[in-house]
C-alpha atoms as a PDB file:
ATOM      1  CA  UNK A   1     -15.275 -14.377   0.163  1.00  0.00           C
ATOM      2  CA  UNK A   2     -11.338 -14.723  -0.264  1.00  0.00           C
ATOM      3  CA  UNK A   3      -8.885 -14.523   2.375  1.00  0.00           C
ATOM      4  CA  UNK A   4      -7.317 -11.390   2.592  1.00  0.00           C
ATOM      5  CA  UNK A   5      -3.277 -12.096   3.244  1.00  0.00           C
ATOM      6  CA  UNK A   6      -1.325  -9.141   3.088  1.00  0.00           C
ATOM      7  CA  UNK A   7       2.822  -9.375   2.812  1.00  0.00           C
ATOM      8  CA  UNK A   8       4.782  -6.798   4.336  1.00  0.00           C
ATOM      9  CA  UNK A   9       8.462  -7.456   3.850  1.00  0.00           C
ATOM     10  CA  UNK A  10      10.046  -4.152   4.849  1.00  0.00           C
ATOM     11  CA  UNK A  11       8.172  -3.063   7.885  1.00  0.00           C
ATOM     12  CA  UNK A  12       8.870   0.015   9.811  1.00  0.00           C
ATOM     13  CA  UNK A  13       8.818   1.587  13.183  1.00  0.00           C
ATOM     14  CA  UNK A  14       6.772   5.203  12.599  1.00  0.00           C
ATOM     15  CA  UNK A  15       7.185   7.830  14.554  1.00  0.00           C
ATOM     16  CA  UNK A  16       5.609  11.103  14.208  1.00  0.00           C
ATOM     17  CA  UNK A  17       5.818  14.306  16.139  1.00  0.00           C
ATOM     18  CA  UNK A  18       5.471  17.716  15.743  1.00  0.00           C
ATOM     19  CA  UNK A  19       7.431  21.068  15.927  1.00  0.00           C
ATOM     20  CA  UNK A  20       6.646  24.755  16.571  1.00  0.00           C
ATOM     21  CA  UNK A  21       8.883  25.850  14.062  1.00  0.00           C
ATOM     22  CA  UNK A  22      11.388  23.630  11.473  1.00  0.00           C
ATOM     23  CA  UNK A  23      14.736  25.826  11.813  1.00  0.00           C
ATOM     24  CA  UNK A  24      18.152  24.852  10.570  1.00  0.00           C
ATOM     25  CA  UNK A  25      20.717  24.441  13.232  1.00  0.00           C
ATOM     26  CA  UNK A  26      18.348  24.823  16.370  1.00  0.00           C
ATOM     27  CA  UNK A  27      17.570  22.532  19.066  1.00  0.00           C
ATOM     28  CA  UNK A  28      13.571  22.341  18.311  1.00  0.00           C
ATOM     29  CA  UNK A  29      11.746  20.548  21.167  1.00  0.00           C
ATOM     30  CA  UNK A  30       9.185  17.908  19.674  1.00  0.00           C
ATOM     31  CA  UNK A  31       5.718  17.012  20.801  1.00  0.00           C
ATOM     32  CA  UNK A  32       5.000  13.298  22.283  1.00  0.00           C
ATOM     33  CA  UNK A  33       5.695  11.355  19.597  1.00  0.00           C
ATOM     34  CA  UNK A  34       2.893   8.566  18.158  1.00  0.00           C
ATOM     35  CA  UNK A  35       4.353   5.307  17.052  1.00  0.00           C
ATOM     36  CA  UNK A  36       2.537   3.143  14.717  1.00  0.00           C
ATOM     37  CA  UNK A  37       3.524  -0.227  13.405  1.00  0.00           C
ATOM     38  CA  UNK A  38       4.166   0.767   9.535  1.00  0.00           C
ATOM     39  CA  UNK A  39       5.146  -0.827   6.290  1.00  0.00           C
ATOM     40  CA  UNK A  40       2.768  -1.089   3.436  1.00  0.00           C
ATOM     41  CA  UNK A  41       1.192  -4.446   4.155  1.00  0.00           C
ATOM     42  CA  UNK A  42       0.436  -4.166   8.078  1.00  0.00           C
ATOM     43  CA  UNK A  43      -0.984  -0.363   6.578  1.00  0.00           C
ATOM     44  CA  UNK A  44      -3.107  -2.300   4.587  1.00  0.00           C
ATOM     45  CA  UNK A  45      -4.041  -4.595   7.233  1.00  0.00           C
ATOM     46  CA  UNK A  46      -5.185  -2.089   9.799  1.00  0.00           C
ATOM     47  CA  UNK A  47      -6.694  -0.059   7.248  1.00  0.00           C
ATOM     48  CA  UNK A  48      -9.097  -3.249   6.737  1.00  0.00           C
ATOM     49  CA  UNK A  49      -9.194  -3.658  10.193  1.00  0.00           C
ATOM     50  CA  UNK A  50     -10.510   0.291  10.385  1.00  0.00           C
ATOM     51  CA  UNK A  51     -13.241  -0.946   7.480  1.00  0.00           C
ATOM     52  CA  UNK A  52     -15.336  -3.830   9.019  1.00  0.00           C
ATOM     53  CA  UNK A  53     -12.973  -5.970   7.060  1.00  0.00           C
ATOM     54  CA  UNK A  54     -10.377  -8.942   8.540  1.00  0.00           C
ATOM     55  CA  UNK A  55      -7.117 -10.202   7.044  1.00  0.00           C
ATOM     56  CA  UNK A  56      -4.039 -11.684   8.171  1.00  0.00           C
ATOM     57  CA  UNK A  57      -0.352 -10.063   7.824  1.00  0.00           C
ATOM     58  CA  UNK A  58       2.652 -11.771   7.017  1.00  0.00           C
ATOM     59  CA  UNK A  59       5.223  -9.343   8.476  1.00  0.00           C
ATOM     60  CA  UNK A  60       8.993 -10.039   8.222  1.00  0.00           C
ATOM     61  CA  UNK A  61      10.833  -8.513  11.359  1.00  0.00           C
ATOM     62  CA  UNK A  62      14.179  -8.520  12.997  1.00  0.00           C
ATOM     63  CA  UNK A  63      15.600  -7.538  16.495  1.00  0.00           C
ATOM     64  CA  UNK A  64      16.414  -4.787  18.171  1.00  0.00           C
ATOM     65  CA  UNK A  65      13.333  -2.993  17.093  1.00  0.00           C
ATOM     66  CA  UNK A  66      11.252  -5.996  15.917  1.00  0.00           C
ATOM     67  CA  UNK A  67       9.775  -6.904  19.351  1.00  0.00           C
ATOM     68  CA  UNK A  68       8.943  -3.175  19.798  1.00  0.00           C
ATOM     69  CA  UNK A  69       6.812  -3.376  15.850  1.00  0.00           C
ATOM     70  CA  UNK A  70       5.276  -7.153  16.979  1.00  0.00           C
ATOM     71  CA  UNK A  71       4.091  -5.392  20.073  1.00  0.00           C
ATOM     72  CA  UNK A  72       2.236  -1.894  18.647  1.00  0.00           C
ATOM     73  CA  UNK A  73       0.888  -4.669  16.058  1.00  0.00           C
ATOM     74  CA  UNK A  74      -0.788  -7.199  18.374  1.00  0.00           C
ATOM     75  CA  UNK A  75      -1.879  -4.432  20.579  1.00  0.00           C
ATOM     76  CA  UNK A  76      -4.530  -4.091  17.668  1.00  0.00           C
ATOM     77  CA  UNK A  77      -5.657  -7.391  17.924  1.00  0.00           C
ATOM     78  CA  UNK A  78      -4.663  -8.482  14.487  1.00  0.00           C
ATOM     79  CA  UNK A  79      -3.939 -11.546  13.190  1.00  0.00           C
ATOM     80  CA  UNK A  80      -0.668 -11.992  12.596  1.00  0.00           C
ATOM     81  CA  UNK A  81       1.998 -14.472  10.827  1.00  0.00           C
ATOM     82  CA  UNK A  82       5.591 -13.204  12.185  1.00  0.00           C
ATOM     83  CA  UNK A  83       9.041 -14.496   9.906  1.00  0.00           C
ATOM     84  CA  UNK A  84      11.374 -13.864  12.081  1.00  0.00           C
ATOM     85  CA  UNK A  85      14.062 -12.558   8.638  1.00  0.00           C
ATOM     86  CA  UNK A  86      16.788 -11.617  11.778  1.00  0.00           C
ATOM     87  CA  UNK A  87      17.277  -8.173   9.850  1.00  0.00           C
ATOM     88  CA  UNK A  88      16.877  -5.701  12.091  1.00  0.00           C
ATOM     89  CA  UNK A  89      13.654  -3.901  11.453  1.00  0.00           C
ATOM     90  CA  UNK A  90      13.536  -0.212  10.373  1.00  0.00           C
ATOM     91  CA  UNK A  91      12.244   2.770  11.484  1.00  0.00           C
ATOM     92  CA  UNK A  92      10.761   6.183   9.943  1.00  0.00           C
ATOM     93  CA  UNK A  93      10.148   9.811  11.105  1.00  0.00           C
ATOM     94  CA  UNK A  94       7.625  12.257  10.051  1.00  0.00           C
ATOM     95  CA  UNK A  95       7.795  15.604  11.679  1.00  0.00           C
ATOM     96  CA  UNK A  96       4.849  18.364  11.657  1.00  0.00           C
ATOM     97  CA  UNK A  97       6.132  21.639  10.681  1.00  0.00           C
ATOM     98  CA  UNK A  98       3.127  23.243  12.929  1.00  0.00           C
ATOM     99  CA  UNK A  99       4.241  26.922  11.595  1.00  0.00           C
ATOM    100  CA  UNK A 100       3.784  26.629   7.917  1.00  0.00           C
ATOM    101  CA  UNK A 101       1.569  23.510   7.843  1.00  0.00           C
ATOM    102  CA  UNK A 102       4.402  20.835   6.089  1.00  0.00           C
ATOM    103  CA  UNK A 103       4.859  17.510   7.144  1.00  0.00           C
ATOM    104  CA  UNK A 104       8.395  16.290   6.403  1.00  0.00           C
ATOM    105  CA  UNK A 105       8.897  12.637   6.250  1.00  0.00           C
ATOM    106  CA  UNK A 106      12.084  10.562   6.850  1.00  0.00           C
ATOM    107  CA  UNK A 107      12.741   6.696   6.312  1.00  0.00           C
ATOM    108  CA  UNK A 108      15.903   5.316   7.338  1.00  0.00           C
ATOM    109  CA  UNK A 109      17.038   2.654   4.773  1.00  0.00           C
ATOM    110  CA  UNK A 110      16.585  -0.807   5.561  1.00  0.00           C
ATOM    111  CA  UNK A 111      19.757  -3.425   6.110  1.00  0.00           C
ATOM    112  CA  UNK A 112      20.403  -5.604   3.440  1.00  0.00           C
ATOM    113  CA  UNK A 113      18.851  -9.005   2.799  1.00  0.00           C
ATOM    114  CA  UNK A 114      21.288 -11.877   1.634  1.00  0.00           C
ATOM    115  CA  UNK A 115      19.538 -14.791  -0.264  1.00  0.00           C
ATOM    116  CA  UNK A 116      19.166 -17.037   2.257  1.00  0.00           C
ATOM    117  CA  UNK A 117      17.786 -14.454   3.740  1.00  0.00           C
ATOM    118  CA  UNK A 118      15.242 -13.315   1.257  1.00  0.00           C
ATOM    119  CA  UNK A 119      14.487 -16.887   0.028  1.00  0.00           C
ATOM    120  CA  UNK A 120      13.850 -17.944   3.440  1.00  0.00           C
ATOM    121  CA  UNK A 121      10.994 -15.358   3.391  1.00  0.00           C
ATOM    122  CA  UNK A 122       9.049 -16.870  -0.020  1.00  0.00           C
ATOM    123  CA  UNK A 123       9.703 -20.224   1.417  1.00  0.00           C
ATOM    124  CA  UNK A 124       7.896 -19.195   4.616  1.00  0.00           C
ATOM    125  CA  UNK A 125       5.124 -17.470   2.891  1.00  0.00           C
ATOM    126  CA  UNK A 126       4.511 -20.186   0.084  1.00  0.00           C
ATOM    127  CA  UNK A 127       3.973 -22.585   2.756  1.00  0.00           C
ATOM    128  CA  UNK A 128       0.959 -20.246   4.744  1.00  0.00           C
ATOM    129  CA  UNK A 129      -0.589 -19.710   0.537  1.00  0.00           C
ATOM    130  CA  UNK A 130      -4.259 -20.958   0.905  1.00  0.00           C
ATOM    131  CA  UNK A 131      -5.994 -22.099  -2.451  1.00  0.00           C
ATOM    132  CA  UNK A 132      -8.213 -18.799  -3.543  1.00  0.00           C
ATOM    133  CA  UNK A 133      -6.385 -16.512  -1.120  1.00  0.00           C
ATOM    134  CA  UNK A 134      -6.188 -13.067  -2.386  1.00  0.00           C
ATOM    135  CA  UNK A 135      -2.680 -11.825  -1.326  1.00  0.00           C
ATOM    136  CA  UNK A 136      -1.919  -8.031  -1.299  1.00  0.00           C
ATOM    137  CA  UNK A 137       1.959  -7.729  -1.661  1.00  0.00           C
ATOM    138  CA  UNK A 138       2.663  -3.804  -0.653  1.00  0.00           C
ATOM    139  CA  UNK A 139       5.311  -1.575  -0.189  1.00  0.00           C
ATOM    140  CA  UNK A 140       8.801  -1.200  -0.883  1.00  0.00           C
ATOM    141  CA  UNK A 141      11.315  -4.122  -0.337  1.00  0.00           C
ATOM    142  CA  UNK A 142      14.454  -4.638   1.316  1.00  0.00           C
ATOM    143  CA  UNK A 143      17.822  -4.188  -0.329  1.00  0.00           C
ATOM    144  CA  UNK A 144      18.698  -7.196  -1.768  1.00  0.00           C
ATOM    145  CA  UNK A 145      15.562  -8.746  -2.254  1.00  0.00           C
ATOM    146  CA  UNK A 146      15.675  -9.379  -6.386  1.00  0.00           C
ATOM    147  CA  UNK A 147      13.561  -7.364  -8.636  1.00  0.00           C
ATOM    148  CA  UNK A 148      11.308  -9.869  -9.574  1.00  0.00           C
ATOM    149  CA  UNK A 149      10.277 -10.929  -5.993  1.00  0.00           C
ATOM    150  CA  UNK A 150       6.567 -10.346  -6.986  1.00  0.00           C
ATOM    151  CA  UNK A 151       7.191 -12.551 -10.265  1.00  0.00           C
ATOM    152  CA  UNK A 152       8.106 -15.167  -7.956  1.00  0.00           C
ATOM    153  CA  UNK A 153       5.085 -14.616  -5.517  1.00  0.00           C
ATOM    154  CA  UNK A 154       2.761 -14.517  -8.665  1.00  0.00           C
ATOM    155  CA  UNK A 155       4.054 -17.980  -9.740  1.00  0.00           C
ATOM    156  CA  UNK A 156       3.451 -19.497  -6.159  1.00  0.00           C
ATOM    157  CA  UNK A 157       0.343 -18.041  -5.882  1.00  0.00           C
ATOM    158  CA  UNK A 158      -1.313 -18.631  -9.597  1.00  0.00           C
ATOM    159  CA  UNK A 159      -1.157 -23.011  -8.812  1.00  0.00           C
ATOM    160  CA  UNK A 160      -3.494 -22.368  -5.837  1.00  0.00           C
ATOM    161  CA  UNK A 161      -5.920 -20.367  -7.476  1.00  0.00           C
ATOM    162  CA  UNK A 162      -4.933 -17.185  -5.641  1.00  0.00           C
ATOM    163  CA  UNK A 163      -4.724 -14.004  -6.859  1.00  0.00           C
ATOM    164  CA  UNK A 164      -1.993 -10.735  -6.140  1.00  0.00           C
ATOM    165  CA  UNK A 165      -2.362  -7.492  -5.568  1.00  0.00           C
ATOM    166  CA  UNK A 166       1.092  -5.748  -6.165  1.00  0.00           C
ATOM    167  CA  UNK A 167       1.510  -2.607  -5.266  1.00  0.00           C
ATOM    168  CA  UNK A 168       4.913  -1.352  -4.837  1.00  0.00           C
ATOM    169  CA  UNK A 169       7.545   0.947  -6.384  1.00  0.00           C
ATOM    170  CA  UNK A 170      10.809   1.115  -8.185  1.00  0.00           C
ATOM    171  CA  UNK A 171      12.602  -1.481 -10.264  1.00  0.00           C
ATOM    172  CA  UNK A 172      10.269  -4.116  -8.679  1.00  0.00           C
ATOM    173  CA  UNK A 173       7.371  -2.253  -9.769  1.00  0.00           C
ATOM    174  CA  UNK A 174       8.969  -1.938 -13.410  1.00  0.00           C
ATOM    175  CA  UNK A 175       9.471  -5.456 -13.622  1.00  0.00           C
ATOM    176  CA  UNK A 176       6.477  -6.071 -12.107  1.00  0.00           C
ATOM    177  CA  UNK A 177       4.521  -4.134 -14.800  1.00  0.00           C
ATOM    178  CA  UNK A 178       6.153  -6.128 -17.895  1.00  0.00           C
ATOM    179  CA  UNK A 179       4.118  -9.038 -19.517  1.00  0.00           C
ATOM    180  CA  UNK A 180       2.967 -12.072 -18.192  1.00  0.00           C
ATOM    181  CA  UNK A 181       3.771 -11.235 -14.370  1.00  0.00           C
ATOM    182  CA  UNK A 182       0.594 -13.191 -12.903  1.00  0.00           C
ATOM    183  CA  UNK A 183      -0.349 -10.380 -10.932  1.00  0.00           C
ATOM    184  CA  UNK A 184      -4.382 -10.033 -10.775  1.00  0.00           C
ATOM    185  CA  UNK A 185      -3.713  -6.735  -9.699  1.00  0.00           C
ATOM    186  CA  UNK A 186      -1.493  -3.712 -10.392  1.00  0.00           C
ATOM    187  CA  UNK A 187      -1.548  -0.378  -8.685  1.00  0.00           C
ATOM    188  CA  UNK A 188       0.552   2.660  -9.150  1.00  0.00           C
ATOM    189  CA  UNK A 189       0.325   6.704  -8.159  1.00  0.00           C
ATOM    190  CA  UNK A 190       0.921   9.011 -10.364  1.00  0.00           C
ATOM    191  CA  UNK A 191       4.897   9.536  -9.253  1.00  0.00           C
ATOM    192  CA  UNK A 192       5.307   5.953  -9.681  1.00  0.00           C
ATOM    193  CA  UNK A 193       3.282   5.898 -13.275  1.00  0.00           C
ATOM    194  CA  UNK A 194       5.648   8.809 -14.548  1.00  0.00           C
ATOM    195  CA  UNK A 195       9.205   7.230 -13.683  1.00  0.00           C
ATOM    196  CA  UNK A 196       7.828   3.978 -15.032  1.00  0.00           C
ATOM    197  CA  UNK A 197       7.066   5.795 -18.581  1.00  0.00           C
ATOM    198  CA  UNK A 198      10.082   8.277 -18.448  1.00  0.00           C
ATOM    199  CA  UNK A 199       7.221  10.914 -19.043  1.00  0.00           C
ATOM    200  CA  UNK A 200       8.090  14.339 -17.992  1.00  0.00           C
ATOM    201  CA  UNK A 201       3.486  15.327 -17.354  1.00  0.00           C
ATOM    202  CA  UNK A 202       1.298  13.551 -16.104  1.00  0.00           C
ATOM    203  CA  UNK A 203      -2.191  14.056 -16.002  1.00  0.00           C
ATOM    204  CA  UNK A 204      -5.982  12.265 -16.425  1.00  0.00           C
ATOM    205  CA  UNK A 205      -4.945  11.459 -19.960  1.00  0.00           C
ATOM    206  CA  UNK A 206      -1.821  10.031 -19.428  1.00  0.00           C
ATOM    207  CA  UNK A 207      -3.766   8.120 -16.385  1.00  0.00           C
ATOM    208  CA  UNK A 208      -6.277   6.085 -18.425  1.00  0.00           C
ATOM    209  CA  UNK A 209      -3.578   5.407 -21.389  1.00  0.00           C
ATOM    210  CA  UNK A 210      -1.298   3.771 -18.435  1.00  0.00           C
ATOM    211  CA  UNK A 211      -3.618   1.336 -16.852  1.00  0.00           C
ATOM    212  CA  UNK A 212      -5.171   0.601 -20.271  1.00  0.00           C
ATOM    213  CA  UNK A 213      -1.863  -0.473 -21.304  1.00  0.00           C
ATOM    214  CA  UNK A 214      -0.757  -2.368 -18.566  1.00  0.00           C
ATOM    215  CA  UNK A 215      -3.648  -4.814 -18.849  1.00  0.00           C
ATOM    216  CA  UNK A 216      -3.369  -4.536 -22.981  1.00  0.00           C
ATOM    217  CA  UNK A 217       0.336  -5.607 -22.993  1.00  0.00           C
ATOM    218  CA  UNK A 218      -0.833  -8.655 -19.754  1.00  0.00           C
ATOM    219  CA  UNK A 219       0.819  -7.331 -16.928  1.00  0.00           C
ATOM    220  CA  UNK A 220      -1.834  -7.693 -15.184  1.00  0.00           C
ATOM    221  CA  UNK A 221      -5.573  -8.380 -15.278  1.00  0.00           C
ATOM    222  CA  UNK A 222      -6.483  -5.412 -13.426  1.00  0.00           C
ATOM    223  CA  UNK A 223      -4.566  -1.728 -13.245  1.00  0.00           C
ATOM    224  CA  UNK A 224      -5.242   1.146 -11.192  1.00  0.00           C
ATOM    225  CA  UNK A 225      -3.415   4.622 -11.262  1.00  0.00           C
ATOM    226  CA  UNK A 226      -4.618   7.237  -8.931  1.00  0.00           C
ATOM    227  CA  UNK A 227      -3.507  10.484  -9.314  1.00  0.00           C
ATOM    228  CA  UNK A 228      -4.430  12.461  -5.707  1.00  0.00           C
ATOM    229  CA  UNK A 229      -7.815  14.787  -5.726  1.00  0.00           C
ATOM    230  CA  UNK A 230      -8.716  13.784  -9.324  1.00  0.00           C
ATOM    231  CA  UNK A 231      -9.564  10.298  -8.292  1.00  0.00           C
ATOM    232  CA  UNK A 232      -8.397   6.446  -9.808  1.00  0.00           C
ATOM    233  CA  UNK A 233      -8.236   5.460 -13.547  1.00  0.00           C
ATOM    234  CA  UNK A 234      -8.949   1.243 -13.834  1.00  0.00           C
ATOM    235  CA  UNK A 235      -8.857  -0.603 -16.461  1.00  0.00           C
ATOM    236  CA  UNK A 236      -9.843  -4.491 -17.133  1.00  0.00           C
ATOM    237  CA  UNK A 237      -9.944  -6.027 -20.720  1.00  0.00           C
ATOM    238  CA  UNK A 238     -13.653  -5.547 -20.714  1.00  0.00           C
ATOM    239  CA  UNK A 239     -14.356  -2.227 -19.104  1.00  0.00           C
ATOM    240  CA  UNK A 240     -12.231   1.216 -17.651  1.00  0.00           C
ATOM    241  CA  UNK A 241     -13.312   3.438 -15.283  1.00  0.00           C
ATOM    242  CA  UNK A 242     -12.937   6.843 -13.496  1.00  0.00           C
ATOM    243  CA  UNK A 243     -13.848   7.518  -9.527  1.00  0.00           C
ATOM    244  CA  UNK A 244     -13.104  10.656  -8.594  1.00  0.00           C
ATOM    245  CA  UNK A 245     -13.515  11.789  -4.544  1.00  0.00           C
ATOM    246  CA  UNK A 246     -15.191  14.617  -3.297  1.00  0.00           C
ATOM    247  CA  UNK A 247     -12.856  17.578  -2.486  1.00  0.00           C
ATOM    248  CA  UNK A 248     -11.594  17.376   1.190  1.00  0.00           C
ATOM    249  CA  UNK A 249      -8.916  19.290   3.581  1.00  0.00           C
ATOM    250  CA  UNK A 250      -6.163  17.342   3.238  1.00  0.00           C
ATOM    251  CA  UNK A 251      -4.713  17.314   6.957  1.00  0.00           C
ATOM    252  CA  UNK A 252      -1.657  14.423   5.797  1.00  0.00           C
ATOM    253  CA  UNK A 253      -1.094  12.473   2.804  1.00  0.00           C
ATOM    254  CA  UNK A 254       0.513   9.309   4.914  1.00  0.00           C
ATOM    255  CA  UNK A 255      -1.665   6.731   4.631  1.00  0.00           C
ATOM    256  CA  UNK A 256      -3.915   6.841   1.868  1.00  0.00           C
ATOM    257  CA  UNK A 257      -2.540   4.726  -0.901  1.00  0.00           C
ATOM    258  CA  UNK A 258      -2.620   1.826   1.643  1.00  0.00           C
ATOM    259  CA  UNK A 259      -6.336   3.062   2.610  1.00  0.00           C
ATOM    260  CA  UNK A 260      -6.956   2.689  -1.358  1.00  0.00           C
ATOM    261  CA  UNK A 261      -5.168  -0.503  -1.206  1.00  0.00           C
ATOM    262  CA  UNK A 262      -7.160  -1.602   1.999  1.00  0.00           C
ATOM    263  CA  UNK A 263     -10.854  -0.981   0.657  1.00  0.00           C
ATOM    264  CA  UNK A 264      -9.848  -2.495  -2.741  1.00  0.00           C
ATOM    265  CA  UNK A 265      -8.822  -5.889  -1.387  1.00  0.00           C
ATOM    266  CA  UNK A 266     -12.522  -5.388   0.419  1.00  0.00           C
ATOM    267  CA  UNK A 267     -14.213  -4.890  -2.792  1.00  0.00           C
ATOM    268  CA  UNK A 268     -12.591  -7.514  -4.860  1.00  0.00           C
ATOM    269  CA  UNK A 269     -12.830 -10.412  -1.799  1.00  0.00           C
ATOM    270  CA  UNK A 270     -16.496  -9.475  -1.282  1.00  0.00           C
ATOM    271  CA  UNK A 271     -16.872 -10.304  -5.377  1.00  0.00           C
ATOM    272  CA  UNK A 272     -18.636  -6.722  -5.367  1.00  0.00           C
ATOM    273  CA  UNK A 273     -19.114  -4.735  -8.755  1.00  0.00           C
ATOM    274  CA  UNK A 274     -15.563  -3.524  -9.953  1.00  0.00           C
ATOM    275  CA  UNK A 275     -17.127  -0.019 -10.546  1.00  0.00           C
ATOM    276  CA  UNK A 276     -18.000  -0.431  -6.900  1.00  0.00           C
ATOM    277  CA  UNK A 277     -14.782  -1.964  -5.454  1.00  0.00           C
ATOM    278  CA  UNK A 278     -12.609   1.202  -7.093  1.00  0.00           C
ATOM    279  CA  UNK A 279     -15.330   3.544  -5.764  1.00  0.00           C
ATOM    280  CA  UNK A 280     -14.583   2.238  -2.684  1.00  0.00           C
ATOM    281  CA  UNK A 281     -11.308   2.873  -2.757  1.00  0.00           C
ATOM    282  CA  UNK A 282     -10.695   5.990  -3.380  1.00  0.00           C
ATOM    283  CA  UNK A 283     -13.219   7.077  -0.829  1.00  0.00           C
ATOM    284  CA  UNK A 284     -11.088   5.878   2.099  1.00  0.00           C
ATOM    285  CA  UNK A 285      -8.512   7.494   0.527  1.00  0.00           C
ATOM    286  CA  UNK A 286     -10.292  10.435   0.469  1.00  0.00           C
ATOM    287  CA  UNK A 287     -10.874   9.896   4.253  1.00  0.00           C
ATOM    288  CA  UNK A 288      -7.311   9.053   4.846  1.00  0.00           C
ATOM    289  CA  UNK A 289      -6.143  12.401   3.789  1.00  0.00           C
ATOM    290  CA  UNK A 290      -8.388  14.057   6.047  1.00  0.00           C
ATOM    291  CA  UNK A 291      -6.556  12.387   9.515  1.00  0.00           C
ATOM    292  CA  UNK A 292      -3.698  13.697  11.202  1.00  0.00           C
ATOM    293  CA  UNK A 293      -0.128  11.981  10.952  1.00  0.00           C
ATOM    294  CA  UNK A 294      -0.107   8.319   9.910  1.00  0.00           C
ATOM    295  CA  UNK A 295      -3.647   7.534  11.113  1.00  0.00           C
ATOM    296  CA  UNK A 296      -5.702   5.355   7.962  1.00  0.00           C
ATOM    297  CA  UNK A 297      -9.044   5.720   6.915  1.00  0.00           C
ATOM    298  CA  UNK A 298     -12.094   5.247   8.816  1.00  0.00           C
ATOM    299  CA  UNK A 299     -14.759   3.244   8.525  1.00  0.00           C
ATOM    300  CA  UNK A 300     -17.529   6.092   8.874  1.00  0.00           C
ATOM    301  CA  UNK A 301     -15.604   8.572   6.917  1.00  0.00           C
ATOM    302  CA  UNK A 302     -15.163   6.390   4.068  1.00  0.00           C
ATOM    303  CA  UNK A 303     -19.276   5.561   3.530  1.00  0.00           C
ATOM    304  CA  UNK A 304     -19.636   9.484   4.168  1.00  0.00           C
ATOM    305  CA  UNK A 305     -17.196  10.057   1.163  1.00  0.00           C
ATOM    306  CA  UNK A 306     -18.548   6.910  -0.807  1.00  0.00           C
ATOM    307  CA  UNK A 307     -22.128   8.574  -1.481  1.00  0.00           C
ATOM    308  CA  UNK A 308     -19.810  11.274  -2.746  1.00  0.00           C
ATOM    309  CA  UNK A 309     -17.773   9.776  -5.477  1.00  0.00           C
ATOM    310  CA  UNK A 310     -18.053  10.500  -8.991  1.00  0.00           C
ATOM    311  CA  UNK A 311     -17.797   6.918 -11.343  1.00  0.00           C
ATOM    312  CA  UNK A 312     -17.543   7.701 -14.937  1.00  0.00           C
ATOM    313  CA  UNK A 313     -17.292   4.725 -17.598  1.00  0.00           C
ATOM    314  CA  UNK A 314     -14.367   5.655 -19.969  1.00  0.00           C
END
């Protein structure tokens, strides 16, 4: 079994509440809000957590609102490695629009990182890489941070024996997904997958052809592209599959692609089948979507949803 090390670079404070009513130009009075220690990586951390599974985050924080994030995170009793990047950490909103059922989501940008700053960071991590370590670098990074920040992670990483999982968006996912990255792992949505091709549809079809040629042209040995109810399209050099979830209520989107992200990094540590790791997946993202606000997956949702899932060899 490899250690699971996730890398969350831009974390952020989340807060969600709810409203009776969203109105322009009215003073609406907001339910107790929930705050969560966010960010893709410590997502994908708790989501683990949630799943029987155990990792450690690397988290990157910064005052004033970095003591507030390292407290909400150690509260869960995760291990933790804190870089202390002195950019002030960021927060996020997501507001329940109780009336009509929406859920509006706001995330303030991020400061800028300088390259001490940012190069600080890879030194910091390269020096807690363990030989075999299977390292899930998620969500979005700060501005500043160069484009090819998981390039350079891959090529820390690949001496060791270790293995990435990059799942991000963007320009660093485009450079990311162009040959000879050294990620093990590539994962995209379907949003993501149509900027990346400039296509203007996107549907099952255009889902296979992606992640079969993101591994054809060596981007990566493994790519994933989920595309919401209908399920995950991955592809290896040997084999390509489709899981698709049962049909659920979805209750809030927030969370699930780091729920995926979370049961993968199970599958693939525990050396389990890779029909079996994606199935996985994508039912505790199916369970994700059926919590309120920015709660993840659980664990006995997720086996509920597992007998459920459809695995088709393409």
């Amino acid at each position: 079994m490899s250690r699971i090390l996730t890398v969350t670079l831009n974390p952020a404070l989340d807060l969600t509440t709810g409203v009776e009513r969203l109105e322009e130009g009215h003073k609406m009075r907001c339910e107790p809000p929930q705050m969560d220690p966010g960010g893709g990586g410590a997502n994908v951390s708790r989501a683990i957590h949630h799943l029987g599974g155990a990792s450690e985050a690397f988290i990157c924080t910064g005052a004033p609102l970095g003591p507030a994030y390292r407290d909400l995170f150690e509260a869960s009793g995760l291990p933790a490695i804190w870089h202390d990047c002195g950019v002030p950490t960021r927060q996020s909103v997501a507001v329940h629009d109780r009336a009509s059922g929406g859920q509006y989501r706001f995330v303030l940008p991020g400061e800028p990182w300088g390259e001490p700053v940012w190069r600080g960071a890879l030194d910091a991590l390269a020096a807690e890489l363990r030989p075999g370590d299977l390292v899930v670098l998620s969500g979005s990074q700060p501005p500043g941070v160069p484009e090819d920040f998981p390039r350079r992670l891959c090529a820390l990483a690949g001496p060791l024996g270790a293995k990435v999982i990059v799942d991000t968006s963007g320009r660093p996912l485009e450079v990311a997904a162009q040959p000879n990255t050294g990620a093990h792992v590539i994962r995209m949505d379907h949003y993501e997958g149509m900027e990346l091709m400039g296509w203007t549809e996107f549907g099952p079809a255009q889902a296979e052809a992606l992640a079969r040629e993101l591994v054809d042209r060596g981007a990566a040995a493994i790519a994933i592209v989920t595309l919401g109810g209908e399920g995950a399209w991955a592809a290896t050099e040997t084999e390509a599959w489709h899981c698709a979830p049962p049909v659920v209520e979805v209750l809030s989107s927030t969370g699930a692609g780091d729920s995926f992200v979370a049961a993968l990094a199970i599958g693939l540590s525990d050396g389990r089948p890779f029909p079996d790791a994606v199935a996985f997946a994508v039912a505790a993202a199916a369970d994700a979507v059926t919590t309120a606000g920015t709660d993840l997956c659980t664990l006995s949702g997720t086996l509920e949803k597992l007998a459920r899932v459809t695995r088709k060899p393409l």
